[in-house]
C-alpha atoms as a PDB file:
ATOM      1  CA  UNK A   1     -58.027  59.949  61.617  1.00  0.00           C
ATOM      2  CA  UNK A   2     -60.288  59.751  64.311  1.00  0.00           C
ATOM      3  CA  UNK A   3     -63.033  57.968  62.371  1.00  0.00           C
ATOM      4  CA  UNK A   4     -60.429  55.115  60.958  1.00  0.00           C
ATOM      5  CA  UNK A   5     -59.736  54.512  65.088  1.00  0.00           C
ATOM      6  CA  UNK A   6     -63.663  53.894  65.671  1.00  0.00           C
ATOM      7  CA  UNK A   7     -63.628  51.395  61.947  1.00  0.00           C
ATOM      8  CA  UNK A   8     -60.846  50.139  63.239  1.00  0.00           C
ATOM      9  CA  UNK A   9     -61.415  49.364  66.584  1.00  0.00           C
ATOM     10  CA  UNK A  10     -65.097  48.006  65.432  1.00  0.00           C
ATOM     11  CA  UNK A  11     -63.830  45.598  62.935  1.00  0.00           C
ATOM     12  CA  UNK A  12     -60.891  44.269  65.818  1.00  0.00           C
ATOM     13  CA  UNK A  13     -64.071  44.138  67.981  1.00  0.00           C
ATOM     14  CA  UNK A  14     -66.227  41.898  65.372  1.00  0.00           C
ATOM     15  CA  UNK A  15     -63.789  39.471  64.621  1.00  0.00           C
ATOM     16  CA  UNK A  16     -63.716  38.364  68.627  1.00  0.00           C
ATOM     17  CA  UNK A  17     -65.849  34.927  68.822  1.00  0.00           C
ATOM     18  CA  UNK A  18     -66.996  34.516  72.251  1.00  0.00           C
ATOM     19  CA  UNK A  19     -69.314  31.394  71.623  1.00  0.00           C
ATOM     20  CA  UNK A  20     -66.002  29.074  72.239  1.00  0.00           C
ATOM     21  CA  UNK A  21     -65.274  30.107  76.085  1.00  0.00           C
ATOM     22  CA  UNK A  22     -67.748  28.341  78.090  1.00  0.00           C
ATOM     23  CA  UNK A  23     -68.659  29.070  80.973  1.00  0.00           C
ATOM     24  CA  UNK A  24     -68.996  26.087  84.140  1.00  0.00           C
ATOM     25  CA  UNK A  25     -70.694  26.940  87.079  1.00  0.00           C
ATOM     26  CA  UNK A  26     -70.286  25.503  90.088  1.00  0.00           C
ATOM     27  CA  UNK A  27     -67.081  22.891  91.352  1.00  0.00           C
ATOM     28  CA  UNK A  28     -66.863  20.160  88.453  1.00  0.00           C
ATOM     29  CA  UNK A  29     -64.720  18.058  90.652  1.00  0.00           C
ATOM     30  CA  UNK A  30     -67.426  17.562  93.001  1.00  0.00           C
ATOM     31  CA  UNK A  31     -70.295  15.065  91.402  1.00  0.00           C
ATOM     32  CA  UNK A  32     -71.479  12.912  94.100  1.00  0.00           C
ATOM     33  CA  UNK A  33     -74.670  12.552  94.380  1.00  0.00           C
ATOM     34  CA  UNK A  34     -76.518  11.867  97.334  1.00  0.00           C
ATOM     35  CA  UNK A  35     -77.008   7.979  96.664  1.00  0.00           C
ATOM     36  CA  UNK A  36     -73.428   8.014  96.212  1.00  0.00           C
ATOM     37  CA  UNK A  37     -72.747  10.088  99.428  1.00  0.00           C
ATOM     38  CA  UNK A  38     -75.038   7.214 101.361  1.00  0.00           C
ATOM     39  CA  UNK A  39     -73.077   4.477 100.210  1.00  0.00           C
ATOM     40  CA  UNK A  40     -70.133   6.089 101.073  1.00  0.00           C
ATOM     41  CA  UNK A  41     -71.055   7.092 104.698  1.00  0.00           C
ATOM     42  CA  UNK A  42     -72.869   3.276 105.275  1.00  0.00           C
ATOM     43  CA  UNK A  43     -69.978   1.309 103.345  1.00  0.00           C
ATOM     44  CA  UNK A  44     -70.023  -1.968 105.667  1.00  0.00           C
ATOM     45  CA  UNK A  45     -73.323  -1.237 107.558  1.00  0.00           C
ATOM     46  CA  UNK A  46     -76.661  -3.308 107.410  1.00  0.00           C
ATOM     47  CA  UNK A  47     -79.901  -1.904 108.141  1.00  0.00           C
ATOM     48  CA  UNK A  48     -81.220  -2.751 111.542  1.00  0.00           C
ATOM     49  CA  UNK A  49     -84.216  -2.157 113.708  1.00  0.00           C
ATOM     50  CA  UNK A  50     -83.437   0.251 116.880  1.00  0.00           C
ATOM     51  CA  UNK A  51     -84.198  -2.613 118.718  1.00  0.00           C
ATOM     52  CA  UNK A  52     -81.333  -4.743 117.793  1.00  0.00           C
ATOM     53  CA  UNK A  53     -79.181  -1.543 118.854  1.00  0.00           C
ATOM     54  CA  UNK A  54     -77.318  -1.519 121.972  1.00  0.00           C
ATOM     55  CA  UNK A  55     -79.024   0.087 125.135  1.00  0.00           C
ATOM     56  CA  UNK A  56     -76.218   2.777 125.557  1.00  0.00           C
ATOM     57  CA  UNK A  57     -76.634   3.364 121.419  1.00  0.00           C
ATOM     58  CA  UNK A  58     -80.186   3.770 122.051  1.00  0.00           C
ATOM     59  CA  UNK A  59     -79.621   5.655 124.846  1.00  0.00           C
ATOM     60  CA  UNK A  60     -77.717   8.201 123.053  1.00  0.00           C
ATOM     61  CA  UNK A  61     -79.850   8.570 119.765  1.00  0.00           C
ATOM     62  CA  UNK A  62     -82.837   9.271 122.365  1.00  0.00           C
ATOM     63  CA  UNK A  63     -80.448  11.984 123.906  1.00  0.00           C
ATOM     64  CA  UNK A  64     -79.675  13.838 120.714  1.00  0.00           C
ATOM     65  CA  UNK A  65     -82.932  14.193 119.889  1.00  0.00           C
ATOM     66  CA  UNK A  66     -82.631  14.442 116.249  1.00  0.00           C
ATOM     67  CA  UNK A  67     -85.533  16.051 114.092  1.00  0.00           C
ATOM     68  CA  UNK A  68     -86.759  13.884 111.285  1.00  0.00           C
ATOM     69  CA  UNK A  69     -86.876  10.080 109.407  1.00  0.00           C
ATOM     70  CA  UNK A  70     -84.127   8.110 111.244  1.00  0.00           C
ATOM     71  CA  UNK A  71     -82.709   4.836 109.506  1.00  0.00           C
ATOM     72  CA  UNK A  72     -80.322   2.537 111.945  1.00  0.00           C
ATOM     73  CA  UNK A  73     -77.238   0.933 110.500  1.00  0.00           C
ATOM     74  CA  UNK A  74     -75.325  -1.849 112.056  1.00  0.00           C
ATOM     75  CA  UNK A  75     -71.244  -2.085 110.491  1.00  0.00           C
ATOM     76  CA  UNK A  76     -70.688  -5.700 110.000  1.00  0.00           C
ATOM     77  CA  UNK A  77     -68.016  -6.188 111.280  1.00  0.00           C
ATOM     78  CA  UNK A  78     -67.082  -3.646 113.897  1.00  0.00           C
ATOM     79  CA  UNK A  79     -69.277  -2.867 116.667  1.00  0.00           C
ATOM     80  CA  UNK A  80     -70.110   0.703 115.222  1.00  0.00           C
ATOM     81  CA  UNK A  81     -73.891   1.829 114.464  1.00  0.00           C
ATOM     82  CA  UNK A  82     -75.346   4.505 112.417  1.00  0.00           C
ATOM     83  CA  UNK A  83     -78.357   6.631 112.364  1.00  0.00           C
ATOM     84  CA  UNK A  84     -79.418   8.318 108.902  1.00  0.00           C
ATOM     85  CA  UNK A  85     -81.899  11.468 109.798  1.00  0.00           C
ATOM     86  CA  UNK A  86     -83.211  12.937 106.931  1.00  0.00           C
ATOM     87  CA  UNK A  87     -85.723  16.495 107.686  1.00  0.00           C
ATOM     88  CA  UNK A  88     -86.821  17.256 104.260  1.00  0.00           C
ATOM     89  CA  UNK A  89     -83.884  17.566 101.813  1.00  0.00           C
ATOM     90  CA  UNK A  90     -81.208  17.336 104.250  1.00  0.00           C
ATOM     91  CA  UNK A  91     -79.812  14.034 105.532  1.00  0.00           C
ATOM     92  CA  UNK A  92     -77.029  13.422 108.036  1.00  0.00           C
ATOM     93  CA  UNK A  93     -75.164  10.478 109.314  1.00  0.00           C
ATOM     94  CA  UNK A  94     -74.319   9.954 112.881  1.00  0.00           C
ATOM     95  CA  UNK A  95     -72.162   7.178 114.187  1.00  0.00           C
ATOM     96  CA  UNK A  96     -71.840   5.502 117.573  1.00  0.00           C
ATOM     97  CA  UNK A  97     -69.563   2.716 119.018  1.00  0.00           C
ATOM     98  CA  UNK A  98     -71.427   0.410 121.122  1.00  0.00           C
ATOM     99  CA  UNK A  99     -71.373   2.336 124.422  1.00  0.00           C
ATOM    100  CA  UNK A 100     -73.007   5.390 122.537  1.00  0.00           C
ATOM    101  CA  UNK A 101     -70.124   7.548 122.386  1.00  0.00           C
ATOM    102  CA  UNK A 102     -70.224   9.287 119.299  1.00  0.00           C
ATOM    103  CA  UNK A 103     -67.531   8.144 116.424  1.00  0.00           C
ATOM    104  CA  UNK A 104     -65.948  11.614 114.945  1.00  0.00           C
ATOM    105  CA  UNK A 105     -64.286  10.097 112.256  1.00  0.00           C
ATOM    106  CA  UNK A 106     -65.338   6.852 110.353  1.00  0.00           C
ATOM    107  CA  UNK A 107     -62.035   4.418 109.474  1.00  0.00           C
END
């Protein structure tokens, strides 16, 4: 009896296909990439120099004195600017309203 368990429970144990569950890794609802992420943050925005930036804008990137490449946006048709600072494979967006104040949240 005991070895008709063991060629039983083999032959249940043989017939199980495990090839057809795959396996995802990772969130598949999240696929942005980071181009996509850029044109998201900088929908609207132009590239500018820091010159053509308001003093106070200026002013407050100077103050924050953020590590790495910086890239200056200008919205086109609000009076909002953006600096892009990318420090080897991170980048990060940080927007201003024309007196410097930082913008939390981008409408």
């Amino acid at each position: 009896m005991f070895a008709a368990c063991i060629i039983l429970s083999a032959s249940a144990f043989a017939q199980t296909d495990t090839t057809s569950f795959v396996v995802k890794q990772g969130d598949p609802a999240v696929q942005a990439t980071p181009d996509d992420i850029q044109q998201m943050n900088l929908k609207d925005m132009t590239k500018v120099m820091i010159n053509d930036m308001p003093e106070d804008v200026k002013s407050a990137i100077g103050n924050a004195r953020y590590k790495g490449t910086q890239t200056y946006y200008k919205h086109k048709n609000k009076d909002e600017y953006a600096v892009e600072v990318k420090e080897g494979e991170v980048t990060s967006y940080h927007f201003y309203d024309k007196n410097g104040k930082p913008l939390n949240q981008r409408n």
